[in-house]
PDB file of N, CA and C in Angstrom:
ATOM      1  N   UNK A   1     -29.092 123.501 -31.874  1.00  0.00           N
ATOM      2  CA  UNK A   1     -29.736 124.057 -30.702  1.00  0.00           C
ATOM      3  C   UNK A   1     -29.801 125.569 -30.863  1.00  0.00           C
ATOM      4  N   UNK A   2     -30.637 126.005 -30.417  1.00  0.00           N
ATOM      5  CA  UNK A   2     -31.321 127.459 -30.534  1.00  0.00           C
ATOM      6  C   UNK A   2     -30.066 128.310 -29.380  1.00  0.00           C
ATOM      7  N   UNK A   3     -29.490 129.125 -29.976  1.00  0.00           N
ATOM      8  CA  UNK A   3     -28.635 129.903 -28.746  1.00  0.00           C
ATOM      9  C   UNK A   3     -29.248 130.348 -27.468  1.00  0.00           C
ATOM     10  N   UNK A   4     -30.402 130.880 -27.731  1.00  0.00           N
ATOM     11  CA  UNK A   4     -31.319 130.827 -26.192  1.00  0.00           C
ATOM     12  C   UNK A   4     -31.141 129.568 -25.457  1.00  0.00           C
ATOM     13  N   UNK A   5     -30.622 128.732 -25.842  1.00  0.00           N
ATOM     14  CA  UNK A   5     -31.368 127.405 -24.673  1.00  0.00           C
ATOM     15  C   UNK A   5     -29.938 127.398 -23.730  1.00  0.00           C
ATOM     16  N   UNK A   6     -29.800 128.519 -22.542  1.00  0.00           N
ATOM     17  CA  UNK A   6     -28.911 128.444 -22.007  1.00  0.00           C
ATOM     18  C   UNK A   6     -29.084 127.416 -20.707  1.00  0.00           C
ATOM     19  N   UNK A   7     -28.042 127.180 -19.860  1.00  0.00           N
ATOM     20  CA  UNK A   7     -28.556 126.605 -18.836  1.00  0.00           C
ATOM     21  C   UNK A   7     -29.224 127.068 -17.844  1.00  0.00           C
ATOM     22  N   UNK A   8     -29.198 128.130 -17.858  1.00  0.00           N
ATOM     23  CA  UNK A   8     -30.024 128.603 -16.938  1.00  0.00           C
ATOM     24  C   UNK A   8     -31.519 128.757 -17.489  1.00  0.00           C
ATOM     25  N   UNK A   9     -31.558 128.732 -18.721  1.00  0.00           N
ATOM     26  CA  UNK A   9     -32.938 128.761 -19.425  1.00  0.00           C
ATOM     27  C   UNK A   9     -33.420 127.634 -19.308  1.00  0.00           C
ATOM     28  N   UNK A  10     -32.608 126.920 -19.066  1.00  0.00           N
ATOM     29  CA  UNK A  10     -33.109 125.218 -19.048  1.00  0.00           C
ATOM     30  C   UNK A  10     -33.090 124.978 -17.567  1.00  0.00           C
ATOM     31  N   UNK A  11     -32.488 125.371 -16.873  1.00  0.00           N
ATOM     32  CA  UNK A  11     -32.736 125.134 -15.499  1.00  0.00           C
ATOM     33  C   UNK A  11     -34.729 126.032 -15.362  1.00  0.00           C
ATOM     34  N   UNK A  12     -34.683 126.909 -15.599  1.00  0.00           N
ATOM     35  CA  UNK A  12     -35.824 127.705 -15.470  1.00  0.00           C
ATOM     36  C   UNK A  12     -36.908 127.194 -15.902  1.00  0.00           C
ATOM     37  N   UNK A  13     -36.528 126.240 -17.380  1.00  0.00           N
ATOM     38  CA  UNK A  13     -38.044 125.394 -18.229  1.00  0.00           C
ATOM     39  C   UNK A  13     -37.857 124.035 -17.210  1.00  0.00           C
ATOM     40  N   UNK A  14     -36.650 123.277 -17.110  1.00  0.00           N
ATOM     41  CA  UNK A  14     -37.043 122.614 -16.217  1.00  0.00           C
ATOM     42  C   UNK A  14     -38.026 122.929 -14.618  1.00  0.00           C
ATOM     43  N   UNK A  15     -37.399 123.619 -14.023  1.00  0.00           N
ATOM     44  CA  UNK A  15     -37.884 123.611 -12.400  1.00  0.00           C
ATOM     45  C   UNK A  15     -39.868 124.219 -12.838  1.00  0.00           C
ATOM     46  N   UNK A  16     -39.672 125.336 -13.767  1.00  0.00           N
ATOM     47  CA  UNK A  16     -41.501 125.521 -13.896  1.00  0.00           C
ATOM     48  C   UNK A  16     -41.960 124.196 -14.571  1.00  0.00           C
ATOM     49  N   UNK A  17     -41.528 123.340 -15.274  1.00  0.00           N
ATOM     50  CA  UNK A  17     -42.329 121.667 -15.481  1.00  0.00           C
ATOM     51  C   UNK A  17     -43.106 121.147 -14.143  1.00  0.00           C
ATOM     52  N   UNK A  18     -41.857 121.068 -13.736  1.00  0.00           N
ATOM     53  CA  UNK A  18     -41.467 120.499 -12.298  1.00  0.00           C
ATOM     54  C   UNK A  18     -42.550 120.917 -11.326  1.00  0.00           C
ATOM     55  N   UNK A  19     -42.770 122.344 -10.825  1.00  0.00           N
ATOM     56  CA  UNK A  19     -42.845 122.824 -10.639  1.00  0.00           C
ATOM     57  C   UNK A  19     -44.685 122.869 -10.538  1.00  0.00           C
ATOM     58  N   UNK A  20     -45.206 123.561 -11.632  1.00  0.00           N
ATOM     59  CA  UNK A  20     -46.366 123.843 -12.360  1.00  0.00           C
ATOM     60  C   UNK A  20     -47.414 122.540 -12.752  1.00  0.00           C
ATOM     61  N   UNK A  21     -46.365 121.874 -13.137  1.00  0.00           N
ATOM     62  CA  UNK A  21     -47.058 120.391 -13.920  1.00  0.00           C
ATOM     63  C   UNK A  21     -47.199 119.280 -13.425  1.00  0.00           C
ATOM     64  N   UNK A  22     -45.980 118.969 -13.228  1.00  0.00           N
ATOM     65  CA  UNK A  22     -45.676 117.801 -13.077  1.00  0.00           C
ATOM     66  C   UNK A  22     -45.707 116.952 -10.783  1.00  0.00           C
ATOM     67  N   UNK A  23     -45.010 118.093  -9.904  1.00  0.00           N
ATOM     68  CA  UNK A  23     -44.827 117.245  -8.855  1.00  0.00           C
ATOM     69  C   UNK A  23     -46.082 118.289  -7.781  1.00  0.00           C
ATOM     70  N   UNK A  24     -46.443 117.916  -7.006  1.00  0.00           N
ATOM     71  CA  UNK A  24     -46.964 118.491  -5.799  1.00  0.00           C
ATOM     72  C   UNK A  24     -45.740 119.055  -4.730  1.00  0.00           C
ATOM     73  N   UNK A  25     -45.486 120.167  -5.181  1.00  0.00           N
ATOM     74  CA  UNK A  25     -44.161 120.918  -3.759  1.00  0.00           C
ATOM     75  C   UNK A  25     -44.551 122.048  -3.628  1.00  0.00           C
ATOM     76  N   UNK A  26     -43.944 122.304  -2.527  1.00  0.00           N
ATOM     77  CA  UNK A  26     -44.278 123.673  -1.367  1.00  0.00           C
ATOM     78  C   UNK A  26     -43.891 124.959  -2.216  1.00  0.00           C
ATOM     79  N   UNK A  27     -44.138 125.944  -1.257  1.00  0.00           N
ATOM     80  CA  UNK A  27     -43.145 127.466  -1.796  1.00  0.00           C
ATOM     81  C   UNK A  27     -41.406 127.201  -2.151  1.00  0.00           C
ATOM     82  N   UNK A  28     -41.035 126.341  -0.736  1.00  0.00           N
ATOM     83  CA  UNK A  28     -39.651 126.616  -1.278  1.00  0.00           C
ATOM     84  C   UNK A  28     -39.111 125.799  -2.073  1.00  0.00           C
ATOM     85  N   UNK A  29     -39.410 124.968  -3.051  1.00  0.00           N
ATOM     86  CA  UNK A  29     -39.215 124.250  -3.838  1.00  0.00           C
ATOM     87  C   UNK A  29     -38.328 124.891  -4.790  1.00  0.00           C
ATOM     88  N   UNK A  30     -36.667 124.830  -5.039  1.00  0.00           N
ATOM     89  CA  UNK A  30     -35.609 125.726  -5.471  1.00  0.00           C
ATOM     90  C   UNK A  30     -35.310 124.836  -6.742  1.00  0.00           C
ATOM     91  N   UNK A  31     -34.614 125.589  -7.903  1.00  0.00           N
ATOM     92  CA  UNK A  31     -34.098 124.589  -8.861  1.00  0.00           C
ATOM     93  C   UNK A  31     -33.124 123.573  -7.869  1.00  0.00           C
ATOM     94  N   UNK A  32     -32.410 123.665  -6.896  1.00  0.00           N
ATOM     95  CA  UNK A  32     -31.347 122.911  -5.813  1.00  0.00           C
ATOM     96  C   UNK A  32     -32.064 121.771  -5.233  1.00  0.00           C
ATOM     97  N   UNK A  33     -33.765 121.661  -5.401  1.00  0.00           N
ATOM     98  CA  UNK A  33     -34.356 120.664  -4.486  1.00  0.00           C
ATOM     99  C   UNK A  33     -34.149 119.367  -4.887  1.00  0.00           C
ATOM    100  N   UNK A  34     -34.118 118.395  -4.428  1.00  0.00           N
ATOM    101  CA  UNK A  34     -34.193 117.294  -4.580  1.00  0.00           C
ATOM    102  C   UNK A  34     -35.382 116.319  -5.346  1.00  0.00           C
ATOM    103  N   UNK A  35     -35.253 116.030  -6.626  1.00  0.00           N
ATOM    104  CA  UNK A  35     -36.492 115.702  -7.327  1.00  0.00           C
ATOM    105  C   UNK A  35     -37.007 114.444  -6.509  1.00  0.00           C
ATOM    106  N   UNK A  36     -36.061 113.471  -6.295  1.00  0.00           N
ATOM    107  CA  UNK A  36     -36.661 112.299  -5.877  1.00  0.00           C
ATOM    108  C   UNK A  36     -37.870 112.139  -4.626  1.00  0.00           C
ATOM    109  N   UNK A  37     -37.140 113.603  -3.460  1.00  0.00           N
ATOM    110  CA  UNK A  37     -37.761 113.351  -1.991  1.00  0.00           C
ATOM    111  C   UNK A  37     -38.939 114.479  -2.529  1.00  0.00           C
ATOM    112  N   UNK A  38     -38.874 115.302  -3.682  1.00  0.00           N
ATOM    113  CA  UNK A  38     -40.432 116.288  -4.102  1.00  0.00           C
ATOM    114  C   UNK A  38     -41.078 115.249  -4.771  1.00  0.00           C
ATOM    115  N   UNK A  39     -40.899 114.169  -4.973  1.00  0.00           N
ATOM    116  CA  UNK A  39     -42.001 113.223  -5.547  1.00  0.00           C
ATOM    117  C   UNK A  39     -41.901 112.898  -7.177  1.00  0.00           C
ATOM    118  N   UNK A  40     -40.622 113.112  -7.337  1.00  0.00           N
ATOM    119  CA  UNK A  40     -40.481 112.499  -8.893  1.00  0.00           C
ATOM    120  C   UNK A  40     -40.201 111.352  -9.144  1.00  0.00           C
ATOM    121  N   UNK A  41     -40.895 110.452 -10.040  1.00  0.00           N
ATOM    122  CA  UNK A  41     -41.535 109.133  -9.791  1.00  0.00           C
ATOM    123  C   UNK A  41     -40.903 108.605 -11.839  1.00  0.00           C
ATOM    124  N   UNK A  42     -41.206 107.202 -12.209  1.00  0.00           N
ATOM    125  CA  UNK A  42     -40.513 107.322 -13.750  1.00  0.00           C
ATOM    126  C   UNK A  42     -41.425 107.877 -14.174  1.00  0.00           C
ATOM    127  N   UNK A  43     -43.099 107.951 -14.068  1.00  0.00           N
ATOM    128  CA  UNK A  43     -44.110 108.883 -15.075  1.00  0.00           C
ATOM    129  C   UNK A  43     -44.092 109.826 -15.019  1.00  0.00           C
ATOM    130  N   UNK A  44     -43.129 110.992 -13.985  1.00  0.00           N
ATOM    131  CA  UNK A  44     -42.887 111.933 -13.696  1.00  0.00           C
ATOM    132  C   UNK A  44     -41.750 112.230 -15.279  1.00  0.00           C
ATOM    133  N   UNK A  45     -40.641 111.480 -14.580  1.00  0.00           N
ATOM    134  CA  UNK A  45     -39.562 111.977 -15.597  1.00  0.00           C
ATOM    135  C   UNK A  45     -40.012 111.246 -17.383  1.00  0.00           C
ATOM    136  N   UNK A  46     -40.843 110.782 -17.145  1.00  0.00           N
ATOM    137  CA  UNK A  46     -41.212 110.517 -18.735  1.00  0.00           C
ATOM    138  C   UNK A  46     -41.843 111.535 -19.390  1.00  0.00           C
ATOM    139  N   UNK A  47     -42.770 112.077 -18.821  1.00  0.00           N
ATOM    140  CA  UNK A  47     -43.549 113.654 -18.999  1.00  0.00           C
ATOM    141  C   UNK A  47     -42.495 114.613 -19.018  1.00  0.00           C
ATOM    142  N   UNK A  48     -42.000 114.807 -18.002  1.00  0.00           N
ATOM    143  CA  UNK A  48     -41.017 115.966 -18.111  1.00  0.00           C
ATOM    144  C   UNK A  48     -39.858 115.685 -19.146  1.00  0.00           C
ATOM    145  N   UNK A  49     -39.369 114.604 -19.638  1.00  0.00           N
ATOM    146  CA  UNK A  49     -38.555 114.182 -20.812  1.00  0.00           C
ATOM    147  C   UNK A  49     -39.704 114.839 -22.150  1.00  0.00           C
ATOM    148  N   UNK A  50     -40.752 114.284 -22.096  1.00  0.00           N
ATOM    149  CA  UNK A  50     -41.127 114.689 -23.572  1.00  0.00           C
ATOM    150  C   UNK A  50     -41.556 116.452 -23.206  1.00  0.00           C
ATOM    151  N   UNK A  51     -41.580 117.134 -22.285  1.00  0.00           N
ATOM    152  CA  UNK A  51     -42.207 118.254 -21.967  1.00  0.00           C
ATOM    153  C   UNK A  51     -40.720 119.152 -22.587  1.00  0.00           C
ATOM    154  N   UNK A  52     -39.463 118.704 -21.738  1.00  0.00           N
ATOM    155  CA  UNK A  52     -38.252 118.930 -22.662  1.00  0.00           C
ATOM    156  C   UNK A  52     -37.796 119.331 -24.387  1.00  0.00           C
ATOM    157  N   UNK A  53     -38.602 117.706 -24.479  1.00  0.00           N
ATOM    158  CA  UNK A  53     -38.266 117.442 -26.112  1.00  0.00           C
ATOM    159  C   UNK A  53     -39.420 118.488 -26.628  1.00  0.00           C
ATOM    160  N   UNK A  54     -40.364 118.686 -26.714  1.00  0.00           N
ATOM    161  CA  UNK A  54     -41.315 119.442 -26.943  1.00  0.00           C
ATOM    162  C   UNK A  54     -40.660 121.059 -26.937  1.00  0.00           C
ATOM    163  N   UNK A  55     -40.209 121.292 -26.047  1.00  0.00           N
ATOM    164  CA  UNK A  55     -39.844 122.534 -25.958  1.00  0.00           C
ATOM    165  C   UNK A  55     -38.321 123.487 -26.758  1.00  0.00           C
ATOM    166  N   UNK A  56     -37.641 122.355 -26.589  1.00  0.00           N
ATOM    167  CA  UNK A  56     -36.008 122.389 -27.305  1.00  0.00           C
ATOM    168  C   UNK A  56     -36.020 121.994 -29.046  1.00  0.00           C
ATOM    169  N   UNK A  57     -37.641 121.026 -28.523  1.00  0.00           N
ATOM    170  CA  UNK A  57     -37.088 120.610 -30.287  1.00  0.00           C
ATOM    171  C   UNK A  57     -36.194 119.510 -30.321  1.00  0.00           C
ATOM    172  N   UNK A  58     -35.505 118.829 -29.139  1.00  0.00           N
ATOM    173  CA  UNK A  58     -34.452 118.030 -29.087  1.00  0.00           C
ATOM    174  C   UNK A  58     -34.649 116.771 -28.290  1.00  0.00           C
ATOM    175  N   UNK A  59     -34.601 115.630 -29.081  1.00  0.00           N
ATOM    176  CA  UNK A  59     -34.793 114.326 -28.245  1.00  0.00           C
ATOM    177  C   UNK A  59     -34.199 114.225 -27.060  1.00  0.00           C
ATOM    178  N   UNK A  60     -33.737 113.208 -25.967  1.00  0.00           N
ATOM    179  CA  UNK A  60     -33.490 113.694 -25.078  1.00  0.00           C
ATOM    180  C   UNK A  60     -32.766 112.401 -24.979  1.00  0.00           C
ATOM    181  N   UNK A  61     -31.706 111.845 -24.804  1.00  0.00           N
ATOM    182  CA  UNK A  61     -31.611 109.968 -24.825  1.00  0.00           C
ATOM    183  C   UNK A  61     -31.902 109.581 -23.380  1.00  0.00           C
ATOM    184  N   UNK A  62     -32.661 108.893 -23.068  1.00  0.00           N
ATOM    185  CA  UNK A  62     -32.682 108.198 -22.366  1.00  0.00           C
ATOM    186  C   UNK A  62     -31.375 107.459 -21.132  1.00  0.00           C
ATOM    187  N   UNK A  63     -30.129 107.375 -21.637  1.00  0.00           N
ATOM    188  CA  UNK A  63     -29.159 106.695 -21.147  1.00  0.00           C
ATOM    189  C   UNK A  63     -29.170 108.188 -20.046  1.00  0.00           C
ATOM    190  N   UNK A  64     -29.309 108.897 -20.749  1.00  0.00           N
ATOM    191  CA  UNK A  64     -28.766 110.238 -19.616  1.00  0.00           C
ATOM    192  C   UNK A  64     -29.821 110.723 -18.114  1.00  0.00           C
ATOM    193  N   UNK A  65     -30.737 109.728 -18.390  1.00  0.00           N
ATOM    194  CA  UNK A  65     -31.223 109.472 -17.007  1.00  0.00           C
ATOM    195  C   UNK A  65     -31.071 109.117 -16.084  1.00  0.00           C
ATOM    196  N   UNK A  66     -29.504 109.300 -15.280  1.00  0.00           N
ATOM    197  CA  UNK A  66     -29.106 108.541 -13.981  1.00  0.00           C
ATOM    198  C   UNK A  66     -29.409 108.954 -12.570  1.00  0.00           C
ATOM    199  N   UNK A  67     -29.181 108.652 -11.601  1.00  0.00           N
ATOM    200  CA  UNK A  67     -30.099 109.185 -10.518  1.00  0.00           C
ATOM    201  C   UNK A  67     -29.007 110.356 -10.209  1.00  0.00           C
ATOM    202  N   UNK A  68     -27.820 110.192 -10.787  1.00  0.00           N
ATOM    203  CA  UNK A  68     -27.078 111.949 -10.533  1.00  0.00           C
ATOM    204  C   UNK A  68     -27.584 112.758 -10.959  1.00  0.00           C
ATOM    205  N   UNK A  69     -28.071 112.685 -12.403  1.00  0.00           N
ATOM    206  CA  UNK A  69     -28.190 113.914 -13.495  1.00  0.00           C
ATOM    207  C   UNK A  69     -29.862 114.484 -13.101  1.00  0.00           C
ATOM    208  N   UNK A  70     -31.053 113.200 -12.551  1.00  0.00           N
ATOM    209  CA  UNK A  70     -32.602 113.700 -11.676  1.00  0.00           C
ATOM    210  C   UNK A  70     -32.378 114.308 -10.355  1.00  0.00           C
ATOM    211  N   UNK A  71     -30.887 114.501 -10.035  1.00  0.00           N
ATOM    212  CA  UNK A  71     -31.059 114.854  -8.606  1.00  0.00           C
ATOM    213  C   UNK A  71     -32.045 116.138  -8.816  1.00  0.00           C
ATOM    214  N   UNK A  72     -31.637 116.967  -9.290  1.00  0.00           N
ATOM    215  CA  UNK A  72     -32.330 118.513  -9.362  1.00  0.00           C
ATOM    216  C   UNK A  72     -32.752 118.840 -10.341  1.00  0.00           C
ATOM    217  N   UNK A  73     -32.980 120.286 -10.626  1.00  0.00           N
ATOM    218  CA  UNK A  73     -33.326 120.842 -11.844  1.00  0.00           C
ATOM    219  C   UNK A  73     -32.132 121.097 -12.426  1.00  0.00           C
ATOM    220  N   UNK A  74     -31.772 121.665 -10.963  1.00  0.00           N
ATOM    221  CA  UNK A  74     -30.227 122.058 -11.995  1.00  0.00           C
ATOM    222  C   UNK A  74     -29.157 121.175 -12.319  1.00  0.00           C
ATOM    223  N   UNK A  75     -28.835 119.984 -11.842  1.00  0.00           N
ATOM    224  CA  UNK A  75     -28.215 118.900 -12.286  1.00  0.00           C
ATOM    225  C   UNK A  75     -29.018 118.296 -13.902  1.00  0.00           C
ATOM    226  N   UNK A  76     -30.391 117.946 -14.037  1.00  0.00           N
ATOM    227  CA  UNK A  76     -31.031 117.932 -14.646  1.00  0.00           C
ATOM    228  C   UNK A  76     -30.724 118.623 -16.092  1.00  0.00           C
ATOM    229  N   UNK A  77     -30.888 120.034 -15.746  1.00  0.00           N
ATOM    230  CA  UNK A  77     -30.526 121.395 -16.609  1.00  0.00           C
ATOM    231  C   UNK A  77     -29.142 121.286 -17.294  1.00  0.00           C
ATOM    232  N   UNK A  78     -27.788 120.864 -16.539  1.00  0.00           N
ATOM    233  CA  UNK A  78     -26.549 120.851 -17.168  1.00  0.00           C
ATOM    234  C   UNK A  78     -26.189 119.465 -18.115  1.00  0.00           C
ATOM    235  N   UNK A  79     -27.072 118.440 -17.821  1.00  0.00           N
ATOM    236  CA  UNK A  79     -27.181 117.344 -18.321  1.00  0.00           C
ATOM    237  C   UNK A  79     -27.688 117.894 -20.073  1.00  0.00           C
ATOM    238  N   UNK A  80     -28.619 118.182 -19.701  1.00  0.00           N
ATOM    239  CA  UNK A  80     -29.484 118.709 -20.901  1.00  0.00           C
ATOM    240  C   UNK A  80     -28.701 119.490 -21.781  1.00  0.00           C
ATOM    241  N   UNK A  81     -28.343 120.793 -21.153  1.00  0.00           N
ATOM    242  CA  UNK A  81     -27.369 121.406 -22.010  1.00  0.00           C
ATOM    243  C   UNK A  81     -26.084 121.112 -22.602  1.00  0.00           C
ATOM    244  N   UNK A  82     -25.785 120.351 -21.864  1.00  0.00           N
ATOM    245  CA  UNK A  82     -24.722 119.177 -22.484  1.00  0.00           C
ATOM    246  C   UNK A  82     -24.756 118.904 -23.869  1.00  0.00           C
ATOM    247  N   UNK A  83     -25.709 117.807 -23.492  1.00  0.00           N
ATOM    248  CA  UNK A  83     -26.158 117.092 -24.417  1.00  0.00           C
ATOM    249  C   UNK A  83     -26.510 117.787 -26.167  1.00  0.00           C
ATOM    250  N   UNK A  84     -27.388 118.919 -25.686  1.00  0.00           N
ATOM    251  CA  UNK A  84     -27.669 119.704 -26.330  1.00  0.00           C
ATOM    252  C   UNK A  84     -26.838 120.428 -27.438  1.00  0.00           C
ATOM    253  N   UNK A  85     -25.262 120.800 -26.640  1.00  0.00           N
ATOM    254  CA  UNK A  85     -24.409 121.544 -27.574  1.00  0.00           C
ATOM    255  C   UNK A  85     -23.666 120.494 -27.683  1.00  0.00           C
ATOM    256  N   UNK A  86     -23.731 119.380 -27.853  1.00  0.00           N
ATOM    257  CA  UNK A  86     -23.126 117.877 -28.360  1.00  0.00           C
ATOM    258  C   UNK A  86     -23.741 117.975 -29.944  1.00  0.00           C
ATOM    259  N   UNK A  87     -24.814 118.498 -30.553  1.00  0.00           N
ATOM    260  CA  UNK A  87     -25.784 118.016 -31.468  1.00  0.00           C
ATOM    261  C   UNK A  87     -25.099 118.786 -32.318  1.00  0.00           C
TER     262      UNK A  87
END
């Protein structure tokens, strides 16, 4: 993993996916929001999984998709980075 890919860098590539691409949400839409009730759906998190992998360079497993780790960006984000300095 690239030393840039901090969590907060990953909180930041996550929530602009999120954000930009992927869900329909308001102004206050915070890395803290709730993905499920902003409209993240599985074709949601399948896009934003490869939008991830695309960006890190780093597969992403699948198992680590639980409805704890989609709550947010930033739950999302620490999952990732996890994972990440696991490799």
């Amino acid at each position: 993993m690239p030393p840039d890919w901090t969590h907060d860098r990953l909180t930041e590539l996550i929530h602009k996916i999120l954000r930009d691409d992927l869900l329909e949400v308001s102004g206050d839409f915070t890395p803290a929001s709730n993905l499920i009730e902003a409209g993240l759906d599985s074709l949601a998190v399948t896009q934003l999984m490869l939008s991830i992998e695309e960006s890190t360079g780093v597969w992403v497993d699948e198992s680590l998709l639980t409805p704890e780790n989609l709550k947010s960006s930033l739950s999302l984000a620490a999952c990732v980075h996890e994972h990440l300095n696991r490799r």
